[in-house]
Protein backbone atom coordinates (compact mmCIF):
# COMPACT_ATOMS: atom_id res chain seq x y z
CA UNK A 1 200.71 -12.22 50.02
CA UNK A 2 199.54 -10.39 47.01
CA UNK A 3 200.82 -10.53 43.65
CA UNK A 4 200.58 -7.97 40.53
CA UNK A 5 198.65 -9.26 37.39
CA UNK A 6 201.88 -8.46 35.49
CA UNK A 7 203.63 -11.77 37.86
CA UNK A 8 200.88 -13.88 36.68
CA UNK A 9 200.66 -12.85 33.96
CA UNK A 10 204.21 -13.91 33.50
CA UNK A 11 203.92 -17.12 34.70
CA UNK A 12 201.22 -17.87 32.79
CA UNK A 13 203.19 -17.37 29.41
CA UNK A 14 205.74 -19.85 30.97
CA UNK A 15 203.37 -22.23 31.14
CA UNK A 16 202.39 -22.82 34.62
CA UNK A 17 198.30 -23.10 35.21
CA UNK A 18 196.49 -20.44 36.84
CA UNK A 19 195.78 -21.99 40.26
CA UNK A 20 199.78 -22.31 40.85
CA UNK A 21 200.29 -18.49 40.03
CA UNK A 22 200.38 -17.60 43.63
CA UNK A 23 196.47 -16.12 43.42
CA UNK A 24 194.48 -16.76 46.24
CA UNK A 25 190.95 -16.33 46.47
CA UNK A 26 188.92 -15.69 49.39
CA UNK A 27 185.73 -17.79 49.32
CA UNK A 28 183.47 -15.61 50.88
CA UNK A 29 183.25 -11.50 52.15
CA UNK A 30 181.57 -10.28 55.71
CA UNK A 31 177.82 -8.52 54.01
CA UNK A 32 178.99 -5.23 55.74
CA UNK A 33 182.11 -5.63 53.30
CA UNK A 34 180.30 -5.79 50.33
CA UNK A 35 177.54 -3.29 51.45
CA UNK A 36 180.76 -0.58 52.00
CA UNK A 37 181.80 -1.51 47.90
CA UNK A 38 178.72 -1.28 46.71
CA UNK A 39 176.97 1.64 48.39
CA UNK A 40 180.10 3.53 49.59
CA UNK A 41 181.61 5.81 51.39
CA UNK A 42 181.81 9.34 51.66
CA UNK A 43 184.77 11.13 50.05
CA UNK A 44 186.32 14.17 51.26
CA UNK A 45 183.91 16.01 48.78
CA UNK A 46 180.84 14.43 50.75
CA UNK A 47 179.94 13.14 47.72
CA UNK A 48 178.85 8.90 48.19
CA UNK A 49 181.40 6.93 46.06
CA UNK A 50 180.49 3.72 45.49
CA UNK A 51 180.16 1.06 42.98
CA UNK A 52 176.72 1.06 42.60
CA UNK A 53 176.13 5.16 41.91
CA UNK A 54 179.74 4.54 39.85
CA UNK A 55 177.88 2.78 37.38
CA UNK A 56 175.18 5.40 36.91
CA UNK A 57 175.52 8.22 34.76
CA UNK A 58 173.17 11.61 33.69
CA UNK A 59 172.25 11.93 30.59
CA UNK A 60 169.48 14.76 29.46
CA UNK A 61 168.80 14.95 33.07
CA UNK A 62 167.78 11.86 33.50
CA UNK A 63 170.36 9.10 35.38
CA UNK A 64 171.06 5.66 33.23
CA UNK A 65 173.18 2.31 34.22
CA UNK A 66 176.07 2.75 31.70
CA UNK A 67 176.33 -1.09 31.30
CA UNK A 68 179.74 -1.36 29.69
CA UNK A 69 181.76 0.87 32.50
CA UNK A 70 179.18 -1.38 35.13
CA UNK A 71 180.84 -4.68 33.58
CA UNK A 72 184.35 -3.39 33.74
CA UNK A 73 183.92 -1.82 37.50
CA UNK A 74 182.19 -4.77 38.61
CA UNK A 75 185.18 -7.24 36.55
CA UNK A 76 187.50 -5.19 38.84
CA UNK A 77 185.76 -4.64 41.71
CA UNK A 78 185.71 -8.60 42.10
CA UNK A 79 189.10 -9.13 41.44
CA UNK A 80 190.08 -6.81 44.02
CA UNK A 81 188.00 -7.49 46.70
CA UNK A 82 187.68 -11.20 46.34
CA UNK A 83 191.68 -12.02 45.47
CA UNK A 84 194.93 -10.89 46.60
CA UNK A 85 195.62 -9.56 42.99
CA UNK A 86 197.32 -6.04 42.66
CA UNK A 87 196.40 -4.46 39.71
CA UNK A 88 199.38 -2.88 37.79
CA UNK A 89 198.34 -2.81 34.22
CA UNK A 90 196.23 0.18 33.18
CA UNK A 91 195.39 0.12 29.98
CA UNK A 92 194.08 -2.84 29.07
CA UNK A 93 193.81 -4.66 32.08
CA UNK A 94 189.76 -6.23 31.67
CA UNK A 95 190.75 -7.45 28.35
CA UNK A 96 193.73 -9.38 29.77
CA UNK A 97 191.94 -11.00 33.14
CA UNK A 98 189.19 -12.14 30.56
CA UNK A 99 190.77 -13.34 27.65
CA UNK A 100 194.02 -14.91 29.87
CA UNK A 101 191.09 -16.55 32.09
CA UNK A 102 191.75 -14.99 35.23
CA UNK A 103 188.35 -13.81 36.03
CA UNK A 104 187.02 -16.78 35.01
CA UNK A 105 189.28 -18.72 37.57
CA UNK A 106 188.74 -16.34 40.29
CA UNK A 107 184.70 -16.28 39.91
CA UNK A 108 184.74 -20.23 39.93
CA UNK A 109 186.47 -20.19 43.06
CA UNK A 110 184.10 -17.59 45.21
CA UNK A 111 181.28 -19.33 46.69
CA UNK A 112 178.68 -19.06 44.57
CA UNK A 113 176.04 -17.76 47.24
CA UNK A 114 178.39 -15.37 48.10
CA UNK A 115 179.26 -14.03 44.67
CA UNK A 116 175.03 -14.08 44.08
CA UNK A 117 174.10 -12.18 47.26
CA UNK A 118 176.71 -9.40 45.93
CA UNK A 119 175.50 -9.52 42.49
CA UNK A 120 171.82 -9.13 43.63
CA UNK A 121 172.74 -6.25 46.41
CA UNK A 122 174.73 -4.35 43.42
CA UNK A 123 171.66 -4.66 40.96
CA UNK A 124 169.18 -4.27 43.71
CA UNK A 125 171.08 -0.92 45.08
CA UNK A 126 171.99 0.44 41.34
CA UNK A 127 168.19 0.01 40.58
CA UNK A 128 167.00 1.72 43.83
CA UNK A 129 169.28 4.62 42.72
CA UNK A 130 168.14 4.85 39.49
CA UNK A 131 164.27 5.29 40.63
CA UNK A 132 165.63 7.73 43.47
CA UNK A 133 167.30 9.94 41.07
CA UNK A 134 164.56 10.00 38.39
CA UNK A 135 161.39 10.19 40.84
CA UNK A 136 159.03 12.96 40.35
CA UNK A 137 160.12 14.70 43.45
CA UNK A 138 163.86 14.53 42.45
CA UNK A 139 163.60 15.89 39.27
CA UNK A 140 161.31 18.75 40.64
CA UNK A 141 164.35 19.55 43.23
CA UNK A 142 167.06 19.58 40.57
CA UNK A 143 164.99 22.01 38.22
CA UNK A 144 163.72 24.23 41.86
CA UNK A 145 167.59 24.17 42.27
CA UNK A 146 168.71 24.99 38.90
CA UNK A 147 165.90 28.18 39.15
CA UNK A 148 167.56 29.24 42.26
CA UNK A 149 170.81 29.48 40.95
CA UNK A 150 169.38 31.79 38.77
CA UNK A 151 168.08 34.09 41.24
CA UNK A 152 170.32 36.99 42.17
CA UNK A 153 171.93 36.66 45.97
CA UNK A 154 171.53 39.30 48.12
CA UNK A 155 174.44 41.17 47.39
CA UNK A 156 174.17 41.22 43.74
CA UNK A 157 170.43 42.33 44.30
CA UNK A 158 172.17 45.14 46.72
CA UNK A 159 174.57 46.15 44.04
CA UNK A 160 172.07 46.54 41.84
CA UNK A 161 169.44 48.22 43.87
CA UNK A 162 172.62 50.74 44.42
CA UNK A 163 172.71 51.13 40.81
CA UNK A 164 169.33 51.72 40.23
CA UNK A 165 169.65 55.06 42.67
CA UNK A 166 172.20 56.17 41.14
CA UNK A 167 170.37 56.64 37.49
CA UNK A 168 170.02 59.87 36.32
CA UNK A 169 166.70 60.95 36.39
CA UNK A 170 166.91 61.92 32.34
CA UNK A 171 167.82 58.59 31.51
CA UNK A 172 164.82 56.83 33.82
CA UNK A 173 162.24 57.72 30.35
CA UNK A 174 164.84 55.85 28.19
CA UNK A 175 165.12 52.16 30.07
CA UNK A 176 161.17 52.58 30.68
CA UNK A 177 161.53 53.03 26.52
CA UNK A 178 164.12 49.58 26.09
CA UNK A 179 162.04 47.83 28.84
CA UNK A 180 158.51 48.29 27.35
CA UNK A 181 160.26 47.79 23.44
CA UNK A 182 161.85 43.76 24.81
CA UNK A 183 158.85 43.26 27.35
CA UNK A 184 156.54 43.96 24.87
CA UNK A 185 155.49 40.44 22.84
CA UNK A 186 151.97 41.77 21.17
């Protein structure tokens, strides 16, 4: 049966512990299960979304772990997938499952091999990402690709080749002038 975090939450300002809340926690998850949070799924954009590329973010180019939205997603992630907790508070809801102890309670309770294989397939996948999307060869394809979106398509370079036949042959002397005037860096 699940219950919100605004029921515990409840209950736990009228005094009754945590572990009599009504939150259950399941000991352990299949590896498949936590391979699907971590690494993902593909959304109807084709795009991968995961926790493990959720925590990642570009900056200058170059992809980064942003640590504080990886503690928050990974706070959640838990809770989620490791208790029968339904989260309807929004706004501050990591703030109130650490400081009212709720995370704590739930971690304790997960088997801790379990709880360290996920934590070391999160790191292990985030850091495989990381030295995917920042190799050599991947930066070399997002710059090739960058350059090709540059490039003209064919029908623009038809349109313009259209153009081009259509110039009147008195004004052919003036673009050779502007060409050789902005081409010209001596």
């Amino acid at each position: 049966m699940k219950i919100t975090l605004n029921e515990i939450i409840e209950k736990l300002d009228s005094g009754i512990p945590i572990q009599d809340t009504g939150v259950k926690v399941r000991k352990k998850i299949p590896h498949t299960e936590k391979m699907y949070i971590i690494e993902g799924y593909q959304a109807e954009d084709g795009e991968y979304q995961g926790l493990a590329k959720d925590c990642i973010e570009i900056e200058d180019g170059m992809y980064k772990i942003e640590f504080g939205l990886k503690e928050i997603m990974t706070v959640t992630t838990i809770i989620l997938n490791y208790s029968n907790i339904i989260l309807d508070v929004e706004s501050s809801f990591y703030e109130t499952v650490i400081n009212r102890g709720i995370y704590r309670y739930i971690y304790s309770e997960i088997d801790l091999e379990d709880i360290e294989m996920f934590k070391y397939l999160l790191e292990s996948n985030i850091k495989q990402n990381i030295e995917l999307f920042n190799s050599p060869v991947a930066l070399l394809n997002r710059k090739f690709n960058a350059f090709l979106d540059l490039i003209p398509k064919e029908e623009s370079i038809k349109k313009i080749i259209e153009e081009i036949k259509n110039i009147d042959d008195k004004k052919i002397d003036q673009i050779k002038q502007l060409v050789t005037k902005y081409t010209n860096t001596k």
